[in-house]
Protein backbone atom coordinates (compact mmCIF):
# COMPACT_ATOMS: atom_id res chain seq x y z
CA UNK A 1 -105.79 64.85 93.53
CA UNK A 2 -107.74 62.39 95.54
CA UNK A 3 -110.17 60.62 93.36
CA UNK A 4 -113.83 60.59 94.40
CA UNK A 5 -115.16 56.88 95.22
CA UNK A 6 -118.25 55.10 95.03
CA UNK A 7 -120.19 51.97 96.32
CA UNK A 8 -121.48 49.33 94.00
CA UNK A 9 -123.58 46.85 95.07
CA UNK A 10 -123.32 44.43 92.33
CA UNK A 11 -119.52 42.41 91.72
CA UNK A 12 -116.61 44.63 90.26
CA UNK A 13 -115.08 42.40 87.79
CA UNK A 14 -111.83 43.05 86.35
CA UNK A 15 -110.77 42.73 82.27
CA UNK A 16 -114.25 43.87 81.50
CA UNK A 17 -116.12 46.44 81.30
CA UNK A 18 -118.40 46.61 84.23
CA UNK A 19 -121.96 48.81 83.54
CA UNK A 20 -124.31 49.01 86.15
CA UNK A 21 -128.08 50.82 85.59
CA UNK A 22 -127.76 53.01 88.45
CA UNK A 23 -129.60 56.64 88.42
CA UNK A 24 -128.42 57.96 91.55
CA UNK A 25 -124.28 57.17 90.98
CA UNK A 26 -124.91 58.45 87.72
CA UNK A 27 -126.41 61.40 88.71
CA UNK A 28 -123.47 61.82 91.27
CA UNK A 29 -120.95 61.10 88.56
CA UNK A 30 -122.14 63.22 86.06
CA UNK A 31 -124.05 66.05 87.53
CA UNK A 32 -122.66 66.52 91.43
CA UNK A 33 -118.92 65.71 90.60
CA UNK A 34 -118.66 67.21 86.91
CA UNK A 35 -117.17 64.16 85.65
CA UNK A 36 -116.73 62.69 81.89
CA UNK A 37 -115.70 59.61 79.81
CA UNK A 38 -111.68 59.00 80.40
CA UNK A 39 -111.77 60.68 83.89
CA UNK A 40 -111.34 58.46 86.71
CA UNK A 41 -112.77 57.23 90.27
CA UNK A 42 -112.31 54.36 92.57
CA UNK A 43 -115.28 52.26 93.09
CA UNK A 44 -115.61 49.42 95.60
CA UNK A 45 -118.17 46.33 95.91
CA UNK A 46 -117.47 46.06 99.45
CA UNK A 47 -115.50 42.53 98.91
CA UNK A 48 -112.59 44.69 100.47
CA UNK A 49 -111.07 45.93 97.23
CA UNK A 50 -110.83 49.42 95.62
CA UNK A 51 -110.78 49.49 91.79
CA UNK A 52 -108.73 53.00 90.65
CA UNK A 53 -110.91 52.99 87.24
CA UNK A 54 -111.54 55.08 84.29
CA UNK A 55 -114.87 55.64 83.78
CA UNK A 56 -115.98 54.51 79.64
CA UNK A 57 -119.49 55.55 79.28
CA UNK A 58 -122.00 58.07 81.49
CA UNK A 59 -125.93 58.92 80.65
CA UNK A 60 -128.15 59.53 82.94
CA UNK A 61 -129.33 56.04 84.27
CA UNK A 62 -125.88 54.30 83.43
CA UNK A 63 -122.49 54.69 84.27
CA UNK A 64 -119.73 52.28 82.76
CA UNK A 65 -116.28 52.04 83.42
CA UNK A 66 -112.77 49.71 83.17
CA UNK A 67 -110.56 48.83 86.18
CA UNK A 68 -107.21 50.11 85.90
CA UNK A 69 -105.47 48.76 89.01
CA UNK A 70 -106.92 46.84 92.39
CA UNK A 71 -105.95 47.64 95.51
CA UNK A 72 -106.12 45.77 98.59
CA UNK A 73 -108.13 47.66 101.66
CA UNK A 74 -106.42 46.79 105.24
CA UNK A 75 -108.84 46.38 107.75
CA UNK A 76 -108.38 49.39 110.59
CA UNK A 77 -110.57 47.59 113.42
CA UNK A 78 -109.24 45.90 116.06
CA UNK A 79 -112.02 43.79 116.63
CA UNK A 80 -115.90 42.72 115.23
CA UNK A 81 -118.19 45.12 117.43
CA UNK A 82 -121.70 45.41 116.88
CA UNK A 83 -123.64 48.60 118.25
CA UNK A 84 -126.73 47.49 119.96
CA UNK A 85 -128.70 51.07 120.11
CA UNK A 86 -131.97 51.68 121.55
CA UNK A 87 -134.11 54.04 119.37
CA UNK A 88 -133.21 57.50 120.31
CA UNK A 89 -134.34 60.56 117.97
CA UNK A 90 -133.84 60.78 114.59
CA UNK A 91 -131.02 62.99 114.17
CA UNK A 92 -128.62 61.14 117.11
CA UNK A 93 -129.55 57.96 115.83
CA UNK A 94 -128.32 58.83 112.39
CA UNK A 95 -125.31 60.31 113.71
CA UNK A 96 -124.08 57.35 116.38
CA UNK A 97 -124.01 55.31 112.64
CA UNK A 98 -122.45 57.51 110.33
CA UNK A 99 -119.95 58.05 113.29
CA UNK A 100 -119.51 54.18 114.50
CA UNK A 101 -118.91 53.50 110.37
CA UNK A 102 -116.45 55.72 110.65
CA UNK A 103 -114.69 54.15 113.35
CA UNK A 104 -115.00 50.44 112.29
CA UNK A 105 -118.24 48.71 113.46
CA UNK A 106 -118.86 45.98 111.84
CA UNK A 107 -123.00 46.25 112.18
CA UNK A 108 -126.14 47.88 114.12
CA UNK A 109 -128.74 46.60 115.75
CA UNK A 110 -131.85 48.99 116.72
CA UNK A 111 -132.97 47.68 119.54
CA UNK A 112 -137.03 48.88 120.90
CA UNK A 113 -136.51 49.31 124.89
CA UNK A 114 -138.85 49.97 127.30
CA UNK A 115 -137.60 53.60 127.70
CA UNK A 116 -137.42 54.43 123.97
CA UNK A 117 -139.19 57.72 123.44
CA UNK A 118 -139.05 57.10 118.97
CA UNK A 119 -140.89 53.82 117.87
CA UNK A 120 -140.08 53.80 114.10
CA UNK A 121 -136.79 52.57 112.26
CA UNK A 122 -136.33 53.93 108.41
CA UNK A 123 -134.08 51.19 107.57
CA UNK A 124 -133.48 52.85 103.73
CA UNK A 125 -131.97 55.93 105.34
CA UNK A 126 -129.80 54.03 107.26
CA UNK A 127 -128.26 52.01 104.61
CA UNK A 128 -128.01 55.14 103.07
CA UNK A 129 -125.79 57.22 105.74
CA UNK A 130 -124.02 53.64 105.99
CA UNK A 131 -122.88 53.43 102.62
CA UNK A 132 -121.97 57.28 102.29
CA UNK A 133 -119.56 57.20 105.55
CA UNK A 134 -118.23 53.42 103.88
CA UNK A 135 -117.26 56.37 100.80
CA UNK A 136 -115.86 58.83 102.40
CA UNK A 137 -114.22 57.00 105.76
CA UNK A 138 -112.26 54.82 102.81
CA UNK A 139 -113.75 51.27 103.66
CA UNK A 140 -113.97 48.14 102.28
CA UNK A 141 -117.11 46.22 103.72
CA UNK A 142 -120.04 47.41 104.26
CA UNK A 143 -121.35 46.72 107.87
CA UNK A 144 -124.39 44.87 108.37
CA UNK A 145 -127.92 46.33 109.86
CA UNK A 146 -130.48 44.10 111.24
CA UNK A 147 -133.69 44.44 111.41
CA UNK A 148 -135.23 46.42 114.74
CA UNK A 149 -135.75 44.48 116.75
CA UNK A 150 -137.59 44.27 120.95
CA UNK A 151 -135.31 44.47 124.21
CA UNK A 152 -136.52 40.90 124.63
CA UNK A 153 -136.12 39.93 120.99
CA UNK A 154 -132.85 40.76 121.41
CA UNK A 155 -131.82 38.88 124.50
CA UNK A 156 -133.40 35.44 123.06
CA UNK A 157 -131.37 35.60 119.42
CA UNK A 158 -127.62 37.09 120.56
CA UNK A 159 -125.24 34.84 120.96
CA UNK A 160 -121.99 37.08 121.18
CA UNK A 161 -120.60 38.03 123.80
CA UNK A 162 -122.38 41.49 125.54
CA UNK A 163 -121.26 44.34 126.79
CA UNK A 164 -124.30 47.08 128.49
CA UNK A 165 -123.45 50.54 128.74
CA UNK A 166 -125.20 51.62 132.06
CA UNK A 167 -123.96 54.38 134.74
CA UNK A 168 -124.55 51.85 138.04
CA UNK A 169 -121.97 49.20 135.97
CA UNK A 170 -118.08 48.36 136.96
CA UNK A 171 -115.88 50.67 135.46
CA UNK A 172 -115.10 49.70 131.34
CA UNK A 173 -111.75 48.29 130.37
CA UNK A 174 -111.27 46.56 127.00
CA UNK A 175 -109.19 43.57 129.23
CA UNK A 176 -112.05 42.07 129.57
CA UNK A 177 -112.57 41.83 125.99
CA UNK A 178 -110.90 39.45 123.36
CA UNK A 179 -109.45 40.56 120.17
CA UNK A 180 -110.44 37.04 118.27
CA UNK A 181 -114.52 37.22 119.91
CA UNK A 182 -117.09 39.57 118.60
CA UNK A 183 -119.09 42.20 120.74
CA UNK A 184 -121.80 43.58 120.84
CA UNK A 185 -122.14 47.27 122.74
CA UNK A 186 -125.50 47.77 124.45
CA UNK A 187 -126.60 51.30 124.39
CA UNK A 188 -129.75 52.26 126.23
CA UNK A 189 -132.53 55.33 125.12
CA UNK A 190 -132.59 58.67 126.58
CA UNK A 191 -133.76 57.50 129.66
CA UNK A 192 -131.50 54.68 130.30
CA UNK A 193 -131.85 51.13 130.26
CA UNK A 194 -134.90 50.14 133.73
CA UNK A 195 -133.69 47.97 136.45
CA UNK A 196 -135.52 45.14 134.42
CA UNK A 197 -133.71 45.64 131.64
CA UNK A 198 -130.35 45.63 133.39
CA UNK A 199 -131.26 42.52 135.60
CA UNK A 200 -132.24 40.60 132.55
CA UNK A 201 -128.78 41.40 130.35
CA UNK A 202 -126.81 40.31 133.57
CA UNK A 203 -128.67 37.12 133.82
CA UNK A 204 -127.74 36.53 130.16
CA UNK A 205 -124.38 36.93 130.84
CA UNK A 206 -123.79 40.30 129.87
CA UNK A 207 -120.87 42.79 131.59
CA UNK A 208 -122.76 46.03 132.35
CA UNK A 209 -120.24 48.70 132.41
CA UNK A 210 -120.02 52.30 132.98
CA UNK A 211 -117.78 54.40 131.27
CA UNK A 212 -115.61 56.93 133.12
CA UNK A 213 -116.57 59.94 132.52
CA UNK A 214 -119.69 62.32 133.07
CA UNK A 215 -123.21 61.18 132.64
CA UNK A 216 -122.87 60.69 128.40
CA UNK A 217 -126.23 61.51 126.20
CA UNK A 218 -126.81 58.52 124.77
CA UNK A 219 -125.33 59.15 121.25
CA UNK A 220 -122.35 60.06 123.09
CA UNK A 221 -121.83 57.17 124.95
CA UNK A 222 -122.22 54.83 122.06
CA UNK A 223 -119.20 56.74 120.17
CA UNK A 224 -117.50 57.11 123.13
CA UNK A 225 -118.10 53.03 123.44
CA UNK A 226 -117.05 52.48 120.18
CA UNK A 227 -113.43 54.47 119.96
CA UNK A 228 -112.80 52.28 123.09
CA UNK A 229 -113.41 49.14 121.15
CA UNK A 230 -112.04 50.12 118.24
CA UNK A 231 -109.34 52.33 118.39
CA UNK A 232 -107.70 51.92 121.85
């Protein structure tokens, strides 16, 4: 039976018994997943480990437990990519990360564009859905999210290499792209990315690409950008 595993965010240490005052894993522990002292889970600190452990104490604020064995996580992604996203509505937004986690991205960045329709960011839910697809996808980091940042924020601060999503681009092929460099995928709002914008990212340096296929929504193009990246 495949055990049910769980994000830390303090150090696992091994030999010891590790406690951590945490209401909401054990809630989870106790009250979601039915489980007791002596039964176990795998919990991970996001150092790339997973501890198989056997939990030694529950109550209702505190969960304690011993590591039984360490396992080393592989890392699936080809590559460091970064999802640049501009805000798009709740819901998409929420779903281009729990789906790019899933995949291997190694971080977000909201990005405020001149087209984007939604002006607030709950960073706290997004950690959230970020650590539940780290669970359940099997991961061993946790990928980073920045603060949101502006369009032009954006363009003075990133120093990796860039690659814009946009339909008037050349057509996408990870050649251009090297294993060994990080990248950061540029996805625009709803309404696309203005002429401004896209002048601006080229004059940075950035490859503005189009993806073949039909005109993508934007949540589809950024997981569409991403299994390219990190999967092909």
């Amino acid at each position: 039976m495949r055990l049910h595993r769980f994000f830390t965010s303090s150090p696992i240490h091994e030999g010891e018994i590790n406690t951590f005052p945490d209401p909401q894993i054990a809630h989870q522990l106790r009250r979601v997943f039915r489980l007791h002292q002596g039964d176990n889970a795998v919990f991970f600190d996001g150092s790339g480990f997973d501890y198989v452990s056997e939990l030694t104490s529950l109550t209702d604020n505190t969960f304690s437990f011993r590591v039984l064995e360490k396992i080393v996580i592989k890392r699936r992604a080809k590559r460091d990519v970064f999802i640049a996203l501009s805000l798009i509505k709740k819901d998409n937004f929420e779903l281009v990360v729990q789906k790019c986690v899933e995949l291997g991205a190694a971080g977000f960045i909201p990005l405020l564009s001149d087209r984007s329709e939604k002006k607030g960011f709950n960073r706290s839910r997004i950690e959230k859905i970020v650590i539940e697809a780290c669970e359940q996808s099997g991961r061993g980091d946790i990928p980073d999210i920045s603060e949101l940042v502006t369009f032009d924020e954006f363009i003075q601060g990133e120093t990796r290499k860039i690659i814009a999503f946009n339909t008037t681009g050349e057509t996408f092929s990870t050649e251009n792209v090297s294993d060994a460099d990080p990248v950061v995928a540029c996805i625009g709002p709803e309404g696309g990315w203005t002429d401004e914008e896209i002048d601006t990212l080229r004059k940075k340096g950035a490859i503005v690409a189009r993806l073949d296929a039909p005109v993508l929504r934007a949540e589809t193009a950024a997981i569409a950008a991403a299994t390219l990246f990190l999967l092909l």
